[in-house]
C-alpha atoms as a PDB file:
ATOM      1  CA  UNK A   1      56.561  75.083 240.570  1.00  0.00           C
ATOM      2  CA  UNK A   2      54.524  75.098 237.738  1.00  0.00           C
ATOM      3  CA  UNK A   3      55.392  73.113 234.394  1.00  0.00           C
ATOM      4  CA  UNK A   4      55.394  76.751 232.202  1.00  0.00           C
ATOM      5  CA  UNK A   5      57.737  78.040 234.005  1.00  0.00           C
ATOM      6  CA  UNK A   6      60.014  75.342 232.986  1.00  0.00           C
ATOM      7  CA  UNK A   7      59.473  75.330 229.589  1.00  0.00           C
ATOM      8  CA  UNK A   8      61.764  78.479 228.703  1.00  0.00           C
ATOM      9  CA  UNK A   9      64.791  76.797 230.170  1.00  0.00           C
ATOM     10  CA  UNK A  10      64.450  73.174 229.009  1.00  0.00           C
ATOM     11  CA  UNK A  11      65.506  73.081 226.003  1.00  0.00           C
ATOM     12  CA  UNK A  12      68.888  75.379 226.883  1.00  0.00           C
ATOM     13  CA  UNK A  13      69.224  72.543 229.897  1.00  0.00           C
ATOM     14  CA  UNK A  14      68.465  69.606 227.626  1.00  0.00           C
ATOM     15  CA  UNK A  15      71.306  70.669 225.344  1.00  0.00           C
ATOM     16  CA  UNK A  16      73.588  71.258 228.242  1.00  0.00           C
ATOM     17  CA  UNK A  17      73.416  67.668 229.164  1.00  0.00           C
ATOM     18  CA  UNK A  18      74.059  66.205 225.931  1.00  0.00           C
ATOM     19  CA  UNK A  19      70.422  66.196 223.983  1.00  0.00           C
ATOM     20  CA  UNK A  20      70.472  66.741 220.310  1.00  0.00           C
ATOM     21  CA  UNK A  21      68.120  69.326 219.356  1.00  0.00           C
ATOM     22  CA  UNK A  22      66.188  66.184 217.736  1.00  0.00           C
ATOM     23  CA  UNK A  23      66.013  64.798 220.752  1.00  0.00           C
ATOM     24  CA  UNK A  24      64.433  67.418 222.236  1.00  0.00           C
ATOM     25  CA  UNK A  25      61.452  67.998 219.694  1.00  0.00           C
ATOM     26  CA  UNK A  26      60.922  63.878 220.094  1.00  0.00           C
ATOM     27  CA  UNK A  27      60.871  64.202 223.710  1.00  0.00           C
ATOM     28  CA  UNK A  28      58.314  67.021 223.598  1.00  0.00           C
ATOM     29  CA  UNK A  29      56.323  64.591 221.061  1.00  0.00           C
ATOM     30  CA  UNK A  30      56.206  61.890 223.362  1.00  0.00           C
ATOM     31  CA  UNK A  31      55.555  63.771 226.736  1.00  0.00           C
ATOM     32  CA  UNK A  32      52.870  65.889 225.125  1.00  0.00           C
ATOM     33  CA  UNK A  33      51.440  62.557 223.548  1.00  0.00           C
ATOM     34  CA  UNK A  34      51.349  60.941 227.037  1.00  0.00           C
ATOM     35  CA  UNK A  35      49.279  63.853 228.340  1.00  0.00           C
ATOM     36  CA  UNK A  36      46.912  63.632 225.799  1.00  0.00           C
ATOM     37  CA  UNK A  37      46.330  60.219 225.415  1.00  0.00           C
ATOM     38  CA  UNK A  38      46.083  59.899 229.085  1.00  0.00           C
ATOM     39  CA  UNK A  39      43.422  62.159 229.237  1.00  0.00           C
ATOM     40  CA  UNK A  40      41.109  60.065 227.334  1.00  0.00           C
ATOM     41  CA  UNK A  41      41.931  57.060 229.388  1.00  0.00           C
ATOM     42  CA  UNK A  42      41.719  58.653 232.934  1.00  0.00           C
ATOM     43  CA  UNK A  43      38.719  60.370 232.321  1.00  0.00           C
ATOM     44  CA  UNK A  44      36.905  57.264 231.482  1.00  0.00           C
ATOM     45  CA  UNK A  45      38.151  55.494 234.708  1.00  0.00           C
ATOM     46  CA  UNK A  46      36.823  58.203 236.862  1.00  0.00           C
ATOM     47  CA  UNK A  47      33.382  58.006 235.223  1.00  0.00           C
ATOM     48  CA  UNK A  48      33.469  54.307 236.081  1.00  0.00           C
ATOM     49  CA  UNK A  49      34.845  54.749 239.439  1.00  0.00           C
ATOM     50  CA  UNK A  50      32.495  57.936 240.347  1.00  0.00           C
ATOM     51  CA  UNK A  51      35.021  59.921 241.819  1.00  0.00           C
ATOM     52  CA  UNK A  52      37.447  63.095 240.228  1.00  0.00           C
ATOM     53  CA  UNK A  53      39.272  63.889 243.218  1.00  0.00           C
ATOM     54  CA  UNK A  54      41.928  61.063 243.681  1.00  0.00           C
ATOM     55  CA  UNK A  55      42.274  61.432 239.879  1.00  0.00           C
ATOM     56  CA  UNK A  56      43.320  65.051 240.892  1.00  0.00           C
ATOM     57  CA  UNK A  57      45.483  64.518 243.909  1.00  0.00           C
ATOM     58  CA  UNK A  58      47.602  61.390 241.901  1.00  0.00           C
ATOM     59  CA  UNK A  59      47.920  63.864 239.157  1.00  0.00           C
ATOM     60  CA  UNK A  60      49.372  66.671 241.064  1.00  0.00           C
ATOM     61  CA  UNK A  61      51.500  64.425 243.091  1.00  0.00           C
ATOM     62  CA  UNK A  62      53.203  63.252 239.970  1.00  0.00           C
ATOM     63  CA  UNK A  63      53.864  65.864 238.364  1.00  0.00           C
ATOM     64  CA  UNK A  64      55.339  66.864 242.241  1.00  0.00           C
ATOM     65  CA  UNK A  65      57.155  64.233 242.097  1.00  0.00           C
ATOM     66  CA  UNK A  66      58.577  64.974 238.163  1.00  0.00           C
ATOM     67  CA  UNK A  67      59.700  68.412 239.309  1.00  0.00           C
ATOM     68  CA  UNK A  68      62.759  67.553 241.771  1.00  0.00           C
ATOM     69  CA  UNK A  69      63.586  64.538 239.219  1.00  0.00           C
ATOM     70  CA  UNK A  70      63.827  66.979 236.250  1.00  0.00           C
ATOM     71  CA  UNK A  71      66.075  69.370 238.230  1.00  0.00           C
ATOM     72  CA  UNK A  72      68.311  66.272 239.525  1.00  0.00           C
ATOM     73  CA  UNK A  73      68.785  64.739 236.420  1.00  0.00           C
ATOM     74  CA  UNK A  74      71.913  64.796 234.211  1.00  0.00           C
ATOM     75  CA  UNK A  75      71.325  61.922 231.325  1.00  0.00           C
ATOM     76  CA  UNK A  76      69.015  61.909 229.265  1.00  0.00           C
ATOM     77  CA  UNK A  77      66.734  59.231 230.001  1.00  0.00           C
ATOM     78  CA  UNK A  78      66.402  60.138 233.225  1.00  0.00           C
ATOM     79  CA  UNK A  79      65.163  63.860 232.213  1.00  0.00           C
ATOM     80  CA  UNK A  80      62.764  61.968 229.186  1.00  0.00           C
ATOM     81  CA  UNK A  81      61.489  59.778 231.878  1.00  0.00           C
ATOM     82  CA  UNK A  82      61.134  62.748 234.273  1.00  0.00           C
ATOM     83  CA  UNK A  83      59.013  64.994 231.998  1.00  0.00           C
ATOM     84  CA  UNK A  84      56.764  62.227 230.746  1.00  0.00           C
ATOM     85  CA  UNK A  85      55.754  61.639 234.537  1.00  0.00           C
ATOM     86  CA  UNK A  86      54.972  65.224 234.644  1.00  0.00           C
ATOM     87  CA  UNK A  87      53.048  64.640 231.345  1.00  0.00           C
ATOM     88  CA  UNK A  88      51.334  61.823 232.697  1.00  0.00           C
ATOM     89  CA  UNK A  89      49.863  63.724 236.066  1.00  0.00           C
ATOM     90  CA  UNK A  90      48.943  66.000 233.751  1.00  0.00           C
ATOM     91  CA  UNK A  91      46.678  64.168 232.247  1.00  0.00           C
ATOM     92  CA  UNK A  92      45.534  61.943 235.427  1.00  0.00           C
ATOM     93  CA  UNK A  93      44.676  65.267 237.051  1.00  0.00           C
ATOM     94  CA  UNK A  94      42.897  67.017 234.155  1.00  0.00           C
ATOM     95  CA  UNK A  95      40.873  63.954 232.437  1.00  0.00           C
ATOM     96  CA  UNK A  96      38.462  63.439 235.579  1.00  0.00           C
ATOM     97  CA  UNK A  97      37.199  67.344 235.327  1.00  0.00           C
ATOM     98  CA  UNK A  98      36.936  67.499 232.013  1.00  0.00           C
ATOM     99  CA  UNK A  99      34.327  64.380 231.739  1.00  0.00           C
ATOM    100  CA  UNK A 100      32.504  66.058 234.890  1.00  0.00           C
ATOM    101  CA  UNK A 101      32.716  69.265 232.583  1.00  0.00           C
ATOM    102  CA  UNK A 102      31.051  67.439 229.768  1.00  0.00           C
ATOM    103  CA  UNK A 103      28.439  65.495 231.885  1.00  0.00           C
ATOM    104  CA  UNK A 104      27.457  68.581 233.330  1.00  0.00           C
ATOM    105  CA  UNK A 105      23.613  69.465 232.040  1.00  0.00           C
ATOM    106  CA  UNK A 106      22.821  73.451 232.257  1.00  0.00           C
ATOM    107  CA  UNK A 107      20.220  74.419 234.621  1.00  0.00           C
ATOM    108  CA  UNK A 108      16.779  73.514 233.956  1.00  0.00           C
ATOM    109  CA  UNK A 109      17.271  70.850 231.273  1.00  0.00           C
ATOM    110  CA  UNK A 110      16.513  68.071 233.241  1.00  0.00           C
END
């Protein structure tokens, strides 16, 4: 299931289970700052370590794993903890293409 399709519902969910509509904007903040940060740092780490796809399967596995956790969870922490993993794959899985996008030289340039 992907993350969008989630996105809708949360925040009705979130306030079902006792968030404050605060809460829910800082939880956004942080998950969204995991993702990008960890971008950055994953993409570097699979330039060093010369390989994208076990950046890609980790990623997708733990945002995999987020998915059930999300749906399971009824306190709050465990639901913040839940969509920051999901946050997190996200950027493990997307920061190892994106350097190999950047790297990449058009044809005939050398």
């Amino acid at each position: 299931m992907a993350s969008e399709m989630l996105y809708p519902v949360l925040p009705g969910y979130l306030k079902s289970i006792g968030f404050l509509v605060l809460l829910i904007g800082v939880l956004e903040g942080l998950a969204e700052t995991t993702a990008g940060l960890s971008k950055g740092y994953f993409g570097n780490w699979s330039d060093r370590a010369g390989k994208r796809l076990p950046f890609v399967q980790i990623g997708y596995g733990l945002s995999a794993l987020s998915k059930p956790m999300l749906a399971l969870s009824v306190y709050p922490v465990w639901v913040l903890f839940a969509r920051t993993l999901d946050r997190l794959g996200k950027g493990v899985r997307t920061g190892a293409p994106i350097r190999l996008w950047f790297s990449a030289k058009p044809v005939g340039t050398g």
